[in-house]
Protein backbone atom coordinates (compact mmCIF):
# COMPACT_ATOMS: atom_id res chain seq x y z
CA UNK A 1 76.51 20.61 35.48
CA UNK A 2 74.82 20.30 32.15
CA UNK A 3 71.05 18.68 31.79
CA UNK A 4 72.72 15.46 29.85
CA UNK A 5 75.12 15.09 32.73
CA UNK A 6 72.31 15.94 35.42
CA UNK A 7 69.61 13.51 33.54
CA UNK A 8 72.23 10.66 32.68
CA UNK A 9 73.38 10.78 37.17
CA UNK A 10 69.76 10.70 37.81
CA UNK A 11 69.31 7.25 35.64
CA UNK A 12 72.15 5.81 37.11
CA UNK A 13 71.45 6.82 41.08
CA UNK A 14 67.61 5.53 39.97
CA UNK A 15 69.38 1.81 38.89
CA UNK A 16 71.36 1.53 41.78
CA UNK A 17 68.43 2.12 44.16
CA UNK A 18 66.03 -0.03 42.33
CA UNK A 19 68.82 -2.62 41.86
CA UNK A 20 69.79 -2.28 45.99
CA UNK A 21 66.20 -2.77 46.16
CA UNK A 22 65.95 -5.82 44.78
CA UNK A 23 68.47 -7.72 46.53
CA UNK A 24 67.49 -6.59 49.88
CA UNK A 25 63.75 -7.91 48.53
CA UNK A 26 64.98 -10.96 47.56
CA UNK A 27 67.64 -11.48 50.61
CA UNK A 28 64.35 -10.38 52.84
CA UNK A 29 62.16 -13.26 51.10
CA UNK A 30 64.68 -16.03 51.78
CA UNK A 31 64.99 -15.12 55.39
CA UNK A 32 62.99 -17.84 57.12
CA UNK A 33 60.93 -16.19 59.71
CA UNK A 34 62.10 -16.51 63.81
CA UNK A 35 58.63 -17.15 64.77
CA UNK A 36 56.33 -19.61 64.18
CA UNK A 37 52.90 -19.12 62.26
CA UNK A 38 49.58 -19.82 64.48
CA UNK A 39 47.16 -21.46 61.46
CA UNK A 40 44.19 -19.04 60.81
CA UNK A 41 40.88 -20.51 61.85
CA UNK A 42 38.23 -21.05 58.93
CA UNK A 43 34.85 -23.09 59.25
CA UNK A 44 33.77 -24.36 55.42
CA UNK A 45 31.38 -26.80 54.31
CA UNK A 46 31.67 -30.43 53.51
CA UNK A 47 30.07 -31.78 50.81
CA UNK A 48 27.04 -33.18 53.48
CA UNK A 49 26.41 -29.80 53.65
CA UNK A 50 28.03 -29.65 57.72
CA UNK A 51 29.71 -27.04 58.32
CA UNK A 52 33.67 -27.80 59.43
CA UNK A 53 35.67 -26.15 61.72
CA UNK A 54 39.39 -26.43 61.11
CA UNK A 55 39.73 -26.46 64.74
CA UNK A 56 38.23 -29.59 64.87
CA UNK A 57 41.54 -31.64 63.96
CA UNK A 58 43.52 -29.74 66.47
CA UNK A 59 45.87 -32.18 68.17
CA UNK A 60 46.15 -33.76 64.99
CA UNK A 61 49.18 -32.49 62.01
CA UNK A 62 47.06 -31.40 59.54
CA UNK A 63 47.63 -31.92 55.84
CA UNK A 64 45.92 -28.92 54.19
CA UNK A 65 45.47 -29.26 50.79
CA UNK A 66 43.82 -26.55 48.29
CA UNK A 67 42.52 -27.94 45.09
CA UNK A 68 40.01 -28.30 42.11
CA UNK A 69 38.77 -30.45 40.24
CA UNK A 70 39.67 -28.62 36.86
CA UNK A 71 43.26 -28.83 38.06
CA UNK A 72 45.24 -31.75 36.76
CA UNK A 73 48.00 -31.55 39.45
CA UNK A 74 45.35 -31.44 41.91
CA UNK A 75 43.84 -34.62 40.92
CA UNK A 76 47.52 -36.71 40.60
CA UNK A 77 47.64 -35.73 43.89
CA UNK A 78 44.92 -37.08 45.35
CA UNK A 79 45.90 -40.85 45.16
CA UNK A 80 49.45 -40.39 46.81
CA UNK A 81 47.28 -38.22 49.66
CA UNK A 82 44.80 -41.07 50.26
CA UNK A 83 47.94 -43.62 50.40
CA UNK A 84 50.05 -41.40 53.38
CA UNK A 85 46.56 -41.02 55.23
CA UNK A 86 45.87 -44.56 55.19
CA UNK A 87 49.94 -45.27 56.13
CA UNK A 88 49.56 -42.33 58.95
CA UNK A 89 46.67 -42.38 60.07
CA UNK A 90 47.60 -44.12 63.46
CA UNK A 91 49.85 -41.70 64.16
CA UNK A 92 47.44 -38.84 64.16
CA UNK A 93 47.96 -37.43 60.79
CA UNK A 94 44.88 -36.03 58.95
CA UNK A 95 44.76 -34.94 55.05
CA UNK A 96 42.03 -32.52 54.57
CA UNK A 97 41.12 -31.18 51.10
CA UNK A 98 39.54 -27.78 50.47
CA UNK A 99 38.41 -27.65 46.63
CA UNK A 100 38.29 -24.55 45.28
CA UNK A 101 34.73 -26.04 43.30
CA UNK A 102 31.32 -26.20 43.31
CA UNK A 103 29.79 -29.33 45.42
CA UNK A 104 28.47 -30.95 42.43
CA UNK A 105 31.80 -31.46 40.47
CA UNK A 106 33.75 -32.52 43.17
CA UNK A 107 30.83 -35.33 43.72
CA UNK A 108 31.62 -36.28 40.56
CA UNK A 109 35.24 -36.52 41.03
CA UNK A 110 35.14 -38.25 44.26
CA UNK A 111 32.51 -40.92 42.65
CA UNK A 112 35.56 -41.80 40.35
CA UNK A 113 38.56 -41.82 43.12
CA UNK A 114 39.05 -42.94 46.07
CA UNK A 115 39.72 -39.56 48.40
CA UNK A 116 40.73 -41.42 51.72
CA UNK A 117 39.87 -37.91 53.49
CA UNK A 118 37.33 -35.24 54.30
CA UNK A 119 37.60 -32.49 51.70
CA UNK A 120 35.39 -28.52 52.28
CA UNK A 121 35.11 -26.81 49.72
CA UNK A 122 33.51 -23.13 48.66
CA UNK A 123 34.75 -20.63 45.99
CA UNK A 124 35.69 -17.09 46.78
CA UNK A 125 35.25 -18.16 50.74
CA UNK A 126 37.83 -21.08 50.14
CA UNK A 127 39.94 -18.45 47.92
CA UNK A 128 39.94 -16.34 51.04
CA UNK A 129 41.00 -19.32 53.31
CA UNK A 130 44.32 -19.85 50.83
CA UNK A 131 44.98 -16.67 50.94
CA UNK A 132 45.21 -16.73 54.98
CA UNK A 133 47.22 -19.46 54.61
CA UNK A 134 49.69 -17.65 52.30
CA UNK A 135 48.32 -18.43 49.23
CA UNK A 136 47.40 -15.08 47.78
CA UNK A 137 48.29 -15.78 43.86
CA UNK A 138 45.40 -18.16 43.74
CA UNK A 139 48.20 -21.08 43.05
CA UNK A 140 47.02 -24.67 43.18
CA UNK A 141 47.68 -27.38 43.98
CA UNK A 142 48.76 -25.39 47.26
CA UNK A 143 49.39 -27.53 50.55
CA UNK A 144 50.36 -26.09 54.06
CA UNK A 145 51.50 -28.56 56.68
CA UNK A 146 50.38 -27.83 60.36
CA UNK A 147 52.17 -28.93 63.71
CA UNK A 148 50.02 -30.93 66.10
CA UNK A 149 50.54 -27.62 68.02
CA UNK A 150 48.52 -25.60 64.84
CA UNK A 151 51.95 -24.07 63.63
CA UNK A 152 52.11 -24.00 59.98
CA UNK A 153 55.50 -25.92 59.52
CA UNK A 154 55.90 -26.06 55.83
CA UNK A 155 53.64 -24.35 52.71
CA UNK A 156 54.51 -25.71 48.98
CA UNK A 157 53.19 -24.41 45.79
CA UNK A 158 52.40 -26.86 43.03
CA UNK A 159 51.96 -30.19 43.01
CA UNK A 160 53.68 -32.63 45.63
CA UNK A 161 55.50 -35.75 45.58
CA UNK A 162 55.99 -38.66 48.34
CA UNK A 163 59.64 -37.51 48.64
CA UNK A 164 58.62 -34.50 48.94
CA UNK A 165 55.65 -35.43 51.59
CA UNK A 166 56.98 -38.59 53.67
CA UNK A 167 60.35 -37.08 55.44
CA UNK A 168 58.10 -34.10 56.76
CA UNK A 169 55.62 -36.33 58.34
CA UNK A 170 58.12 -38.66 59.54
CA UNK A 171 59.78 -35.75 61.17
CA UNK A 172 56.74 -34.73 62.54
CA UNK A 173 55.47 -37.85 63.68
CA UNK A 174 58.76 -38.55 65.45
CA UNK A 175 58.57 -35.58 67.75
């Protein structure tokens, strides 16, 4: 076999493994997974300064939503968070916010709009918390829904919308 022949083989067995590759990678990522996701436990401050166990709202589904105040998404958000809390609240649905911020801009924020929920916050500690959650590209807004059982149920990347929102806690509330 000549070295053209040999090197132009080797290219081509190279692109069909990288290519089979790649669709078993992306076949692999759609699979949704059999078993169910137990949320990590994280304790972060509020903005009092108290530091707040996620474990606290167990019993409860559990809105988690990462965000920042230098994130526009984030902040449209906010209002359409405060409005399902308010409209589930009785059925034990809790919002909670953890800003990826420092305490004194998300003061400022909150002195502006009405955040019908308890947000933590921190920096690289909050960072680490998304991450757990299956956030590790730093992507916000990011929100993770969690069973009353503490099973993550859904995660979304970017920013949310009600009909995007209100069939999941409907679902959730009817069980």
């Amino acid at each position: 076999m000549t070295g053209g022949l040999r090197t132009a083989l080797t290219v081509l067995l190279a692109a069909v493994i990288g290519a089979g590759g790649g669709v078993a990678a992306v076949i692999w990522l759609q699979q949704t997974p059999e078993e169910t996701v137990q949320r990590p436990d994280f304790t972060l401050p509020d903005l009092a300064g108290e530091r707040r166990r996620i474990a606290e709202w167990d019993g409860d589904i559990v809105v988690l939503n990462f965000w920042a105040t230098w994130c526009a998404p984030c902040r449209e958000e906010i209002p359409l968070f405060t409005e399902l809390q308010t409209a589930f609240d009785d059925q034990g649905v809790q919002f909670l916010g953890v800003a990826i911020d420092d305490p004194e801009p998300i003061r400022g924020f909150i002195d502006q709009v009405d955040m019908g929920y308890p947000t933590l916050y921190g920096m690289e500690a909050a960072l680490d918390v998304a991450a757990a959650y299956g956030n590790d590209r730093g992507t916000l807004p990011y929100t993770v829904i969690i069973d009353r059982d503490g099973r993550i149920h859904e995660r979304f990347s970017g920013q949310l919308h009600e009909p995007d929102l209100r069939p999941i806690l409907e679902d959730l509330t009817d069980e």
